[in-house]
N, C-alpha and C. Protein backbone atom coordinates (compact mmCIF):
# COMPACT_ATOMS: atom_id res chain seq x y z
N UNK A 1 88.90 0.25 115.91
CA UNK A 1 89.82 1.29 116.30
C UNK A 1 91.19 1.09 115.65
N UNK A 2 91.55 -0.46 115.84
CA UNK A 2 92.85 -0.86 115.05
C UNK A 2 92.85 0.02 113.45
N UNK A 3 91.83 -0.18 112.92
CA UNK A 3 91.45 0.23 111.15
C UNK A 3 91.84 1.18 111.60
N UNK A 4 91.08 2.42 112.01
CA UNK A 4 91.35 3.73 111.86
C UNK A 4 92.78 4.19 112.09
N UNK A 5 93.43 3.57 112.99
CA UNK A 5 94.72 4.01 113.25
C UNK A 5 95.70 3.43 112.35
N UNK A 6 95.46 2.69 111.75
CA UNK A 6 96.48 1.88 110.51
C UNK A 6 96.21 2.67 109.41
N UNK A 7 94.76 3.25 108.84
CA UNK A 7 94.50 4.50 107.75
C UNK A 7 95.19 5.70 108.42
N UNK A 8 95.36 6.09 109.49
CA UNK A 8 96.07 7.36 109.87
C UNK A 8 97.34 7.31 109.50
N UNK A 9 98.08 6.57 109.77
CA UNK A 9 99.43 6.14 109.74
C UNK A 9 99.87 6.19 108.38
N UNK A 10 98.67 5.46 107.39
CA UNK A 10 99.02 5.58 105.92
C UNK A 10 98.93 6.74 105.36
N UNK A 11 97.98 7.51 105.73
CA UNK A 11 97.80 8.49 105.19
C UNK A 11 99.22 9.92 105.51
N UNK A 12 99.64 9.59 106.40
CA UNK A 12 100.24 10.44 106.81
C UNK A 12 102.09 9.91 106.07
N UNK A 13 102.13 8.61 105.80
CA UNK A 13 103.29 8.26 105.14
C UNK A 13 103.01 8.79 104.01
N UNK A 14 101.94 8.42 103.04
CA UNK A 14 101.91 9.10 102.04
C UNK A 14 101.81 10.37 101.73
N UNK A 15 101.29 10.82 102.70
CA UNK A 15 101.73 13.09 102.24
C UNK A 15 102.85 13.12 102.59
N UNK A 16 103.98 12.34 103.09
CA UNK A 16 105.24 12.57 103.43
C UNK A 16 105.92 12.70 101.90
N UNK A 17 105.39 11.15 101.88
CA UNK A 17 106.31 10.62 100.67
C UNK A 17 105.24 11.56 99.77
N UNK A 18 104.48 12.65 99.14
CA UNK A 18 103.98 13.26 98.36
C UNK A 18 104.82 14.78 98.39
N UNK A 19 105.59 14.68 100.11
CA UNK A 19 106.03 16.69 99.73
C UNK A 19 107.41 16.36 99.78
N UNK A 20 107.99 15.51 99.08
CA UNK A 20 109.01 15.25 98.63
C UNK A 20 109.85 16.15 97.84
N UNK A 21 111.05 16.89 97.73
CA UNK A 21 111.87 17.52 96.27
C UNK A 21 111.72 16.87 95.21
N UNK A 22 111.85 17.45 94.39
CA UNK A 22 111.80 17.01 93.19
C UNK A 22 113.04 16.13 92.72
N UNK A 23 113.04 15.09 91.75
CA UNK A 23 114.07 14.24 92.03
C UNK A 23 114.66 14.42 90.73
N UNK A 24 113.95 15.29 89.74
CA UNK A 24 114.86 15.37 88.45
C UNK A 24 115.89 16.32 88.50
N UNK A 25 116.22 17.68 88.78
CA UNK A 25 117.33 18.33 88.92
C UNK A 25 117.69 18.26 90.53
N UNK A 26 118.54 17.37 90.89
CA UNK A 26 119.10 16.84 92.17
C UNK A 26 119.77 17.90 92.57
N UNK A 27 121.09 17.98 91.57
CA UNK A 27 121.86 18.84 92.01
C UNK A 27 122.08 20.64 91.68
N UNK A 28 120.57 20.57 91.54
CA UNK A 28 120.27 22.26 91.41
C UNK A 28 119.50 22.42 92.44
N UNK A 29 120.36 22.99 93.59
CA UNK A 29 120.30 23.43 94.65
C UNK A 29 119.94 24.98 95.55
N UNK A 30 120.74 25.63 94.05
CA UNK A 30 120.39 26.96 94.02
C UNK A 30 119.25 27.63 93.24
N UNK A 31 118.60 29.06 93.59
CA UNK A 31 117.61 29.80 93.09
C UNK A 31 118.05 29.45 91.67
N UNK A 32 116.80 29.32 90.64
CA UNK A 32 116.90 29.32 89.50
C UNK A 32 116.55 30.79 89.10
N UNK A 33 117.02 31.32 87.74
CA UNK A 33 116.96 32.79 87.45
C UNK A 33 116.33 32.42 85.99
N UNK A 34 116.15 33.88 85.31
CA UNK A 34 115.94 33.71 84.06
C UNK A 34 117.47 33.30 83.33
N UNK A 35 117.39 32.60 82.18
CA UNK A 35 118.71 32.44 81.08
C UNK A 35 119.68 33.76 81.20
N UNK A 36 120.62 33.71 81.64
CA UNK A 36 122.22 34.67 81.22
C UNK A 36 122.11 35.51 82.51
N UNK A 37 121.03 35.24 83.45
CA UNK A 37 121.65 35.44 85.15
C UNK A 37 121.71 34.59 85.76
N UNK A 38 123.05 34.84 86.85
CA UNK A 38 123.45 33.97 88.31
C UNK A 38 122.37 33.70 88.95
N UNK A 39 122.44 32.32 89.26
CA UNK A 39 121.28 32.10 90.65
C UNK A 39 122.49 32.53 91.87
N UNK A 40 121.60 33.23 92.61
CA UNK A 40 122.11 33.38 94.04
C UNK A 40 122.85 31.78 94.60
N UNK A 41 124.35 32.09 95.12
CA UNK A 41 124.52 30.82 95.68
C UNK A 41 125.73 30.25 94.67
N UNK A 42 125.44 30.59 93.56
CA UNK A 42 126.44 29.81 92.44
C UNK A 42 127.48 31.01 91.90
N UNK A 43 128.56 30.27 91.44
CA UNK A 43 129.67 30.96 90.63
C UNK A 43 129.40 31.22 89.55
N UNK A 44 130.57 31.72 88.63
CA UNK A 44 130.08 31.94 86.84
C UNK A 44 129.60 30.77 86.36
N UNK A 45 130.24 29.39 86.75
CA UNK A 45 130.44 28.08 86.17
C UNK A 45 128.67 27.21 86.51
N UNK A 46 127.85 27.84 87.04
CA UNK A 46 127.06 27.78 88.12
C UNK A 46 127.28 26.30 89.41
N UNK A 47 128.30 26.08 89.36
CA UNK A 47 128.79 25.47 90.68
C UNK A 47 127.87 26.30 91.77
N UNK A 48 127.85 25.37 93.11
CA UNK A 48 127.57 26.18 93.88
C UNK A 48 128.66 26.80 94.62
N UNK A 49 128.32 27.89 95.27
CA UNK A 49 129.32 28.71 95.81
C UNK A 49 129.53 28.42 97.30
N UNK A 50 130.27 27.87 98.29
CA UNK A 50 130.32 27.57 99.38
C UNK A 50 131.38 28.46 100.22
N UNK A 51 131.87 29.15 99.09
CA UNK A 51 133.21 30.08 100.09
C UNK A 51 133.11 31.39 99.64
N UNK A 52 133.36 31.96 100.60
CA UNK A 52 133.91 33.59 100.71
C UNK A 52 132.41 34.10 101.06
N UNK A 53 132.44 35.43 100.33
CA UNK A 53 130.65 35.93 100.64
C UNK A 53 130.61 36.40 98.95
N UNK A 54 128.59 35.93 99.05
CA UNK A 54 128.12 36.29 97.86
C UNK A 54 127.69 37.65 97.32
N UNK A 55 128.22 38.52 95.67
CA UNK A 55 128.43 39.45 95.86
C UNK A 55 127.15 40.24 95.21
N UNK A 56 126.80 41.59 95.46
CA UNK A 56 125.34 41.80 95.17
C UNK A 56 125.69 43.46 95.17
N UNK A 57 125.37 43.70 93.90
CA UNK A 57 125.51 44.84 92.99
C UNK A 57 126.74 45.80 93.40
N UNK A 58 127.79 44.37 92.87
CA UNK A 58 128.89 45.24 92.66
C UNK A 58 129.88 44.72 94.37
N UNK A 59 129.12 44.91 95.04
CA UNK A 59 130.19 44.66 96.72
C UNK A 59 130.05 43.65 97.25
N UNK A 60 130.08 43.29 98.11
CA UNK A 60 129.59 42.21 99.10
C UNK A 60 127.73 42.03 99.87
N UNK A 61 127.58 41.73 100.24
CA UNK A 61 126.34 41.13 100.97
C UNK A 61 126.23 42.60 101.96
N UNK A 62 127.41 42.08 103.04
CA UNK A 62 127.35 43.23 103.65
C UNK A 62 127.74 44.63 102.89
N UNK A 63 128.12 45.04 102.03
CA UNK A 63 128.28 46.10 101.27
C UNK A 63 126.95 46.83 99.93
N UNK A 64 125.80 46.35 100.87
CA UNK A 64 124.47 46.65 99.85
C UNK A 64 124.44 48.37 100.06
N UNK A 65 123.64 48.76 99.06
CA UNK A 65 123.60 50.12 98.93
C UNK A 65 121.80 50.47 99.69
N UNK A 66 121.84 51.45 100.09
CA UNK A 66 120.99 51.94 100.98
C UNK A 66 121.50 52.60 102.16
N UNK A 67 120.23 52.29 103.19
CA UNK A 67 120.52 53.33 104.62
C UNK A 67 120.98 52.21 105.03
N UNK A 68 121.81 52.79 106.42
CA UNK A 68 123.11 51.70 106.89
C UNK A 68 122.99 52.78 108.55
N UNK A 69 123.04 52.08 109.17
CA UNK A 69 123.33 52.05 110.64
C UNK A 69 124.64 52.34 111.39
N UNK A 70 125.41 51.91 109.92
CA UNK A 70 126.80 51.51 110.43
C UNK A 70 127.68 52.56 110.07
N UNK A 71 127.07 53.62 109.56
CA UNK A 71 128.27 54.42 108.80
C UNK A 71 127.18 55.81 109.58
N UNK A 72 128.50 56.67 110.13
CA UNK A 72 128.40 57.69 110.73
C UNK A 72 129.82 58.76 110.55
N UNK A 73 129.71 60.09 110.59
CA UNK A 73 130.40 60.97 110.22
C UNK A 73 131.32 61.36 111.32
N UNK A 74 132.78 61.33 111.02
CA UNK A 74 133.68 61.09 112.23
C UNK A 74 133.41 62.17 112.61
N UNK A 75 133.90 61.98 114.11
CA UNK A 75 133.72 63.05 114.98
C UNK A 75 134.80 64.46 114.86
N UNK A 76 135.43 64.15 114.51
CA UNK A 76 137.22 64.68 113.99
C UNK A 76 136.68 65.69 112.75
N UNK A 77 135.83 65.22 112.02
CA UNK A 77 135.67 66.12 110.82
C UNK A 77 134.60 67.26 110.61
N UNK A 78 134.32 67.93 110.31
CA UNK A 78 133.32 68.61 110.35
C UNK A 78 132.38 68.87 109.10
N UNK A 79 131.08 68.57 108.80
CA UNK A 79 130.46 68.39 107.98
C UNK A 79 130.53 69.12 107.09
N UNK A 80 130.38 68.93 105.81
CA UNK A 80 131.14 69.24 104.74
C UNK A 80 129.95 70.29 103.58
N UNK A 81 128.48 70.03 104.17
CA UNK A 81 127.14 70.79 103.99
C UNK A 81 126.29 70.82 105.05
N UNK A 82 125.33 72.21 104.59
CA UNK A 82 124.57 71.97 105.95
C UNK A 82 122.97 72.23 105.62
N UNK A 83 122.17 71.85 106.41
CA UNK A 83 121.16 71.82 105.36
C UNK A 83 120.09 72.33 106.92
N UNK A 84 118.83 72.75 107.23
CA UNK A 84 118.20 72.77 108.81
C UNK A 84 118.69 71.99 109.22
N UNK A 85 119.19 72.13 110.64
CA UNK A 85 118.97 71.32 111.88
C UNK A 85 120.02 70.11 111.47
N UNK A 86 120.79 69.87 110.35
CA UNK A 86 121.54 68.93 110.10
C UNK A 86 123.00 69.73 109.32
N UNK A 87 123.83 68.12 109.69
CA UNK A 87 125.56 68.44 109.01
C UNK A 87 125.32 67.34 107.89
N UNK A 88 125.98 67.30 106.94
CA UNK A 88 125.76 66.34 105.65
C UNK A 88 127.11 66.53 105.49
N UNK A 89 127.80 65.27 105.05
CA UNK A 89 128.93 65.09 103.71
C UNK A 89 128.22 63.89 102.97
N UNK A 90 129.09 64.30 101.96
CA UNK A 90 129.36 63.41 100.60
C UNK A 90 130.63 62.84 100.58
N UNK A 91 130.98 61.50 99.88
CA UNK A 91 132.12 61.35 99.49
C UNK A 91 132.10 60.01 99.38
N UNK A 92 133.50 59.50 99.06
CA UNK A 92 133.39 57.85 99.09
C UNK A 92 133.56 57.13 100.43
N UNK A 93 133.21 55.81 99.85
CA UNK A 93 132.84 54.92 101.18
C UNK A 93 134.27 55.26 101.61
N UNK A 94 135.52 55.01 101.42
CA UNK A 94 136.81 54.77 102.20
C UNK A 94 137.40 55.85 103.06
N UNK A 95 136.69 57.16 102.39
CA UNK A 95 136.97 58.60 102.98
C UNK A 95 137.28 58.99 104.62
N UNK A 96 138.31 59.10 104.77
CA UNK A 96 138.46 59.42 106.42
C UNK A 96 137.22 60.65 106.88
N UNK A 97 136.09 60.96 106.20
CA UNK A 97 135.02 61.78 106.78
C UNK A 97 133.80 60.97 107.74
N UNK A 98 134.30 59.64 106.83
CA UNK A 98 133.23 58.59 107.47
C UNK A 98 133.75 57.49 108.29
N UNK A 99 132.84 57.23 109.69
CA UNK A 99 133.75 56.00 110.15
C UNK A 99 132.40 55.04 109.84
N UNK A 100 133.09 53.54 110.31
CA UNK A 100 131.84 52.14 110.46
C UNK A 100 131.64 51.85 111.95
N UNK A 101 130.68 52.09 112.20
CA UNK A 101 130.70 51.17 114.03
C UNK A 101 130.56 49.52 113.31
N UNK A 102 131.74 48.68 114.24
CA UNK A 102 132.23 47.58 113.70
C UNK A 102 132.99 47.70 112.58
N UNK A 103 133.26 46.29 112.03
CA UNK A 103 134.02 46.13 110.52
C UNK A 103 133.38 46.56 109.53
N UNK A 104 134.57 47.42 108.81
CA UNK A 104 134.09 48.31 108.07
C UNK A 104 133.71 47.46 106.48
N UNK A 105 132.02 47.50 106.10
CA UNK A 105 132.46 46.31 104.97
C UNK A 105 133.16 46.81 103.49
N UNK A 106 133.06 45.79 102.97
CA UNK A 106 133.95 45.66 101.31
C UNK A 106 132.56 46.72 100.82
N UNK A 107 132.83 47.80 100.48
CA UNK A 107 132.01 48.46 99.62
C UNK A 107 132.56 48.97 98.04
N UNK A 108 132.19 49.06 97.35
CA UNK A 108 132.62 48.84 95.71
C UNK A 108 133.12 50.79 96.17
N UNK A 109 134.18 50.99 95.80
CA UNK A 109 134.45 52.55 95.79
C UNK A 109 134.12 53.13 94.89
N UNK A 110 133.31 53.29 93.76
CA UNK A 110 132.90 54.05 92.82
C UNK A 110 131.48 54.33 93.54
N UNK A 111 130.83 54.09 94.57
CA UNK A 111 129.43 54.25 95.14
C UNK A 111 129.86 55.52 96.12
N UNK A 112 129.01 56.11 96.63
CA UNK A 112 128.97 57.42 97.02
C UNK A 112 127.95 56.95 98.38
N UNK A 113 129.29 57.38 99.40
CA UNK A 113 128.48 57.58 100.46
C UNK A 113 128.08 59.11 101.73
N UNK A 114 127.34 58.81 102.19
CA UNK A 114 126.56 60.13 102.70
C UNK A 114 126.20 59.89 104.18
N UNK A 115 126.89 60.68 105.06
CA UNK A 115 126.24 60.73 106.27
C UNK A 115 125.90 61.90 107.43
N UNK A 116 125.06 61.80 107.95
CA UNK A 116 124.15 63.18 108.57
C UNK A 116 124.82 63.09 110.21
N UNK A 117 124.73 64.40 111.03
CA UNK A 117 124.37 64.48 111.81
C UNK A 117 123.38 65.56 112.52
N UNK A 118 122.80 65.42 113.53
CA UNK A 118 122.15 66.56 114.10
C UNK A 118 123.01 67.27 115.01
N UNK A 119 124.10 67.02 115.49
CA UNK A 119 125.17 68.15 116.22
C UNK A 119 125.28 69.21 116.21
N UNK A 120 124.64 70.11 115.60
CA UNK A 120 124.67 71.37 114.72
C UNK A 120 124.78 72.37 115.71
N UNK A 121 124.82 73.36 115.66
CA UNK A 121 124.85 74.50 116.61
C UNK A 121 123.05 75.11 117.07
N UNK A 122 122.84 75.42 115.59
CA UNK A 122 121.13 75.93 115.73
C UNK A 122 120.16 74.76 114.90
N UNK A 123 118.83 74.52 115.96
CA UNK A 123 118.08 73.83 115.17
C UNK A 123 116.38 74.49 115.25
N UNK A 124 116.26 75.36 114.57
CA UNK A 124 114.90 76.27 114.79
C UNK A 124 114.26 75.22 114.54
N UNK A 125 113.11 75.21 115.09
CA UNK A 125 111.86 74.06 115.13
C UNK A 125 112.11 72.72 115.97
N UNK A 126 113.39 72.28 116.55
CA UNK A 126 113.55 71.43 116.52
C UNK A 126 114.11 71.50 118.34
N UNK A 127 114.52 70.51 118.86
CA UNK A 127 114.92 70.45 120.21
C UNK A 127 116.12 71.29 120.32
N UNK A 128 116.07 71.90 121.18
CA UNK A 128 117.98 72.80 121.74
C UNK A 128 118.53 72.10 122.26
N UNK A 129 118.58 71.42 122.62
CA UNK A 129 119.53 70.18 123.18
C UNK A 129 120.17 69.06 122.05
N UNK A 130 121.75 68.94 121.09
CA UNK A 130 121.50 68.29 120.33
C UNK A 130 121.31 66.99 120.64
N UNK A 131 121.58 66.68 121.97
CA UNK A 131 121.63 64.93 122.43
C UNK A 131 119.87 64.47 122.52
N UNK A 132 118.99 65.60 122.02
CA UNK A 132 117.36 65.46 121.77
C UNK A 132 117.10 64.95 120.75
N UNK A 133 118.43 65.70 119.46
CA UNK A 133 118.06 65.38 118.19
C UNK A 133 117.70 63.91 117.83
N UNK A 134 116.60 63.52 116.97
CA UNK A 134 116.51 61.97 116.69
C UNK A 134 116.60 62.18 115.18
N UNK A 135 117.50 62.68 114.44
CA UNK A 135 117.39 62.70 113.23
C UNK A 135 117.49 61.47 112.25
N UNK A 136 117.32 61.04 111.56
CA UNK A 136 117.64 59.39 111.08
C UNK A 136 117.48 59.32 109.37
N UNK A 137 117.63 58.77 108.27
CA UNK A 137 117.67 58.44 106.74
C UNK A 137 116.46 57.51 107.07
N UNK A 138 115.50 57.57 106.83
CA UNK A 138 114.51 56.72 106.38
C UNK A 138 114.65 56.45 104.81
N UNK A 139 114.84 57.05 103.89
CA UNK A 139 114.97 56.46 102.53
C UNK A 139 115.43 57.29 101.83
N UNK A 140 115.90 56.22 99.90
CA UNK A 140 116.61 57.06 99.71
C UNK A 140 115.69 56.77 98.39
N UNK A 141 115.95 57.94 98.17
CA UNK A 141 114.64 58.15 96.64
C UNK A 141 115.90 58.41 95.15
N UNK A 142 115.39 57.63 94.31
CA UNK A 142 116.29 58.28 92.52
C UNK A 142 115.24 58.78 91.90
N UNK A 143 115.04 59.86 91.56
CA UNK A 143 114.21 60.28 90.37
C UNK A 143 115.01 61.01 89.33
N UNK A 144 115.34 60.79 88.03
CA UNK A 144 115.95 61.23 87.26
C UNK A 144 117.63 61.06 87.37
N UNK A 145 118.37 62.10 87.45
CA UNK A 145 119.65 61.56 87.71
C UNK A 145 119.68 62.04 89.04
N UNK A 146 118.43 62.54 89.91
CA UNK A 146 118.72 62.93 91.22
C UNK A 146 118.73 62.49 91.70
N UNK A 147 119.69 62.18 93.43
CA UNK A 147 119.29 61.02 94.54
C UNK A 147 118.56 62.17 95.45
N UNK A 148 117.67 61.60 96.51
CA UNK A 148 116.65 62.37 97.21
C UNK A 148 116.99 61.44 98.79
N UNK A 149 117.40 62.32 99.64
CA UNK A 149 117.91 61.83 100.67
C UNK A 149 116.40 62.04 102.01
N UNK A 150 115.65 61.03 102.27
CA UNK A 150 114.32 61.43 103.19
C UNK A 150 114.55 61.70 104.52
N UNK A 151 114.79 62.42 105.77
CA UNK A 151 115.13 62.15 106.79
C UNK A 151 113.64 62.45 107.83
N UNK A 152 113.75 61.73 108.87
CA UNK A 152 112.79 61.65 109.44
C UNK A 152 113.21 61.69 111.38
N UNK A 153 112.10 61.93 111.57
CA UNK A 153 112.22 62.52 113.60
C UNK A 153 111.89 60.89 113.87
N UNK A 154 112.99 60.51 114.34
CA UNK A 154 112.60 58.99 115.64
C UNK A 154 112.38 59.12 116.61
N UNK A 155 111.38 58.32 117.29
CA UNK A 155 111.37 58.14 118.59
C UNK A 155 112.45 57.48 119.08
N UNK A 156 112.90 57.40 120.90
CA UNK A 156 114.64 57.31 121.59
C UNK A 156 114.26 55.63 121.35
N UNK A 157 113.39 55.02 121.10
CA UNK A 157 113.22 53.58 121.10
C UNK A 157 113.64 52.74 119.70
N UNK A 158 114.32 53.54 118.69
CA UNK A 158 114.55 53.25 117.37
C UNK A 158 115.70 53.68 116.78
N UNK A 159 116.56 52.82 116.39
CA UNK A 159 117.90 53.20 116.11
C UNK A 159 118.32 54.10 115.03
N UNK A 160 118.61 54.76 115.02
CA UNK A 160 119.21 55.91 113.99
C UNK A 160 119.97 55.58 113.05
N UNK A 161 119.37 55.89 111.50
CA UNK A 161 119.99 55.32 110.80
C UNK A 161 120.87 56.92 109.81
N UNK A 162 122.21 56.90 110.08
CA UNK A 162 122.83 58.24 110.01
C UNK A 162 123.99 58.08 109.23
N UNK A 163 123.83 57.25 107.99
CA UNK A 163 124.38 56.65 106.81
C UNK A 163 123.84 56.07 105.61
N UNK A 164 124.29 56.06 104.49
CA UNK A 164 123.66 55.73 103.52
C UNK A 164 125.13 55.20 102.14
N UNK A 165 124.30 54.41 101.95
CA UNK A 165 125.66 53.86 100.25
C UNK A 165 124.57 54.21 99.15
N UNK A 166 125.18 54.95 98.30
CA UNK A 166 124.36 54.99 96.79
C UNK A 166 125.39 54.79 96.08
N UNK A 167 124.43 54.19 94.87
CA UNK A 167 125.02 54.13 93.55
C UNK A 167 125.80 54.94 92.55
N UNK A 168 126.79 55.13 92.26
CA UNK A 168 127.33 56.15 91.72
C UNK A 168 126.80 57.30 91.36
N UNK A 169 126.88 58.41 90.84
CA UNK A 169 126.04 59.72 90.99
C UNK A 169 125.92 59.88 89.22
N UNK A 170 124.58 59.55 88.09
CA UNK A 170 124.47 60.00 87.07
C UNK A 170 125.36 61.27 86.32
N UNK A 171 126.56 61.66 85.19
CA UNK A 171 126.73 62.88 85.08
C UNK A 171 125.68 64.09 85.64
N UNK A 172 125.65 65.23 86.02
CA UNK A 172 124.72 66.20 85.86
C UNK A 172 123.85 65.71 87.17
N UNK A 173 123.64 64.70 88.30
CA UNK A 173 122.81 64.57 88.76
C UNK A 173 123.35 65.25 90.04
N UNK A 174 122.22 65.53 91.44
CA UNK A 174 122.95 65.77 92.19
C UNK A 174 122.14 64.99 94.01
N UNK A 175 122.64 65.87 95.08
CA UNK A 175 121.69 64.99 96.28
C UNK A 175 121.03 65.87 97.29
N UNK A 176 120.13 65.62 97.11
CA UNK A 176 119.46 66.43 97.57
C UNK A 176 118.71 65.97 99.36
N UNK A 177 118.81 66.58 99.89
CA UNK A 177 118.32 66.20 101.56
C UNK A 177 117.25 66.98 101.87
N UNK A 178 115.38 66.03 102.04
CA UNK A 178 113.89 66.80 102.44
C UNK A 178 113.96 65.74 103.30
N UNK A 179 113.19 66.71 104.40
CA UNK A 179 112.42 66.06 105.30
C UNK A 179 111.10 65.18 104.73
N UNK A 180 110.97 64.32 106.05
CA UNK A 180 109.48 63.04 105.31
C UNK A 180 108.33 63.55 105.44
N UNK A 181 107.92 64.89 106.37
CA UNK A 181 106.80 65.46 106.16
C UNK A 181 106.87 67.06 106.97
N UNK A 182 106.06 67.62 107.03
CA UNK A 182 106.20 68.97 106.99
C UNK A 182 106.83 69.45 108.92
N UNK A 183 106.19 68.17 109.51
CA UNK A 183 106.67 68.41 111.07
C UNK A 183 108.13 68.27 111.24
N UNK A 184 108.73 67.58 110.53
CA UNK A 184 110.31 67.35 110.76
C UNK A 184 111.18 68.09 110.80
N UNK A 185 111.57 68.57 111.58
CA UNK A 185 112.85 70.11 111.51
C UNK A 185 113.74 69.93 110.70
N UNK A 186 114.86 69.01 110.14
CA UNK A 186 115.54 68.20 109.88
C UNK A 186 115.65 68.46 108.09
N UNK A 187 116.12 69.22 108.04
CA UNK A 187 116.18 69.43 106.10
C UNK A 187 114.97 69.95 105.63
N UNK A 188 114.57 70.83 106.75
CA UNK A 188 113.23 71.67 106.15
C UNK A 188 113.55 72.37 105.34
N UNK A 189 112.28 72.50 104.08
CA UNK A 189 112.53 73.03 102.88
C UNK A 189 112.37 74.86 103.15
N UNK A 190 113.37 75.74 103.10
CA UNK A 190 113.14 77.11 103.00
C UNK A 190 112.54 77.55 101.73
N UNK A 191 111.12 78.06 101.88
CA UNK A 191 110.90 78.54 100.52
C UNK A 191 110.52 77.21 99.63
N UNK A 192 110.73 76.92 98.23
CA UNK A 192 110.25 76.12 97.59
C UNK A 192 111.77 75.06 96.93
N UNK A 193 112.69 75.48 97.88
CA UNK A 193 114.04 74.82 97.44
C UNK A 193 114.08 73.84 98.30
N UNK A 194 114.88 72.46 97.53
CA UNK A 194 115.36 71.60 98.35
C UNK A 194 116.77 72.12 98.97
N UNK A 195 117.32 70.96 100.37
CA UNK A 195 118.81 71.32 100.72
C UNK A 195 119.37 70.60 99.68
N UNK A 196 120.15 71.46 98.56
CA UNK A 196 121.01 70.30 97.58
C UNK A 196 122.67 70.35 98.64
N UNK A 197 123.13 69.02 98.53
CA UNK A 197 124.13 68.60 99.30
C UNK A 197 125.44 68.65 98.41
N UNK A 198 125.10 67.98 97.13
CA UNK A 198 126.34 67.56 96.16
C UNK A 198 125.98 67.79 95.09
């Protein structure tokens, strides 16, 4: 019994000492990339980076482009397009049209931001009550120089996502707001047109 438990013991030091780091680049700590990009984590110098926040296309961490939770259309302003059952503006992130619930982050100001509500007066197809509305940005589509804004019906158990950061707007391109499938009241297509916004 002694044997067996003295081979356990070894065996188990040695897969230790086998899932070891690697001991030739010690102090490369950070993601390795291909040649002439940053690893995440490091400066130009590729030092590692231990201060401030790391920055990611163009803004901050917290300043990524997509749907955002956090950015909603002040109450003070009144939507600036209108598309079914929804209010839309355009404009930049800093724009007094848009507020942040919480701190508002470092967003690069040449990015274009967009936010919906269902407040609207009339919503054919859709609930009469606007405090029913569950309208929300499920995604944001680029095809060509167009951005394609998806909105979709939530259930009250799922947070509403009623903001969005994009990438600057191509010359000539523009934004367009469809619903995610044909049940959604919410930027229903009249006819064979999208709602163009901007």
């Amino acid at each position: 019994m002694r044997i067996v438990r003295l081979c356990a013991f070894a065996t188990v030091c040695l897969l230790a000492a086998a899932c070891g780091g690697s001991k030739d680049k010690a102090d490369n700590t950070a993601w390795e990339s291909r040649k002439g990009f940053h690893s995440m984590g490091t400066d130009e110098s590729g030092e590692i980076d231990t201060g401030g926040s790391r920055s990611v296309l163009g803004g901050t961490m917290q300043g990524w482009v997509g749907v955002r939770h956090d950015l909603v259309l002040s109450p003070s302003k009144k939507p600036e397009s209108s598309c079914a059952c929804l209010g839309v503006s355009v404009g930049g992130p800093n724009d007094d049209t848009f507020e942040w619930r919480g701190e508002r982050p470092d967003v690069n100001p040449s990015y274009v931001a967009l936010a919906i509500t269902a407040a609207v007066a009339e919503c054919p197809g859709g609930p009469q009550n606007p405090s029913d509305r569950r309208a929300s940005i499920s995604a944001v589509d680029r095809k060509g120089k167009d951005v394609f804004i998806e909105i979709e019906d939530l259930p009250a158990d799922r947070p509403i996502a009623s903001g969005a950061i994009l990438h600057p707007l191509e010359p000539g391109g523009h934004v367009y707001v469809r619903p995610r499938n044909k049940k959604v009241p919410y930027g229903k297509i009249s006819g064979k047109e999208l709602c163009r916004v901007k």
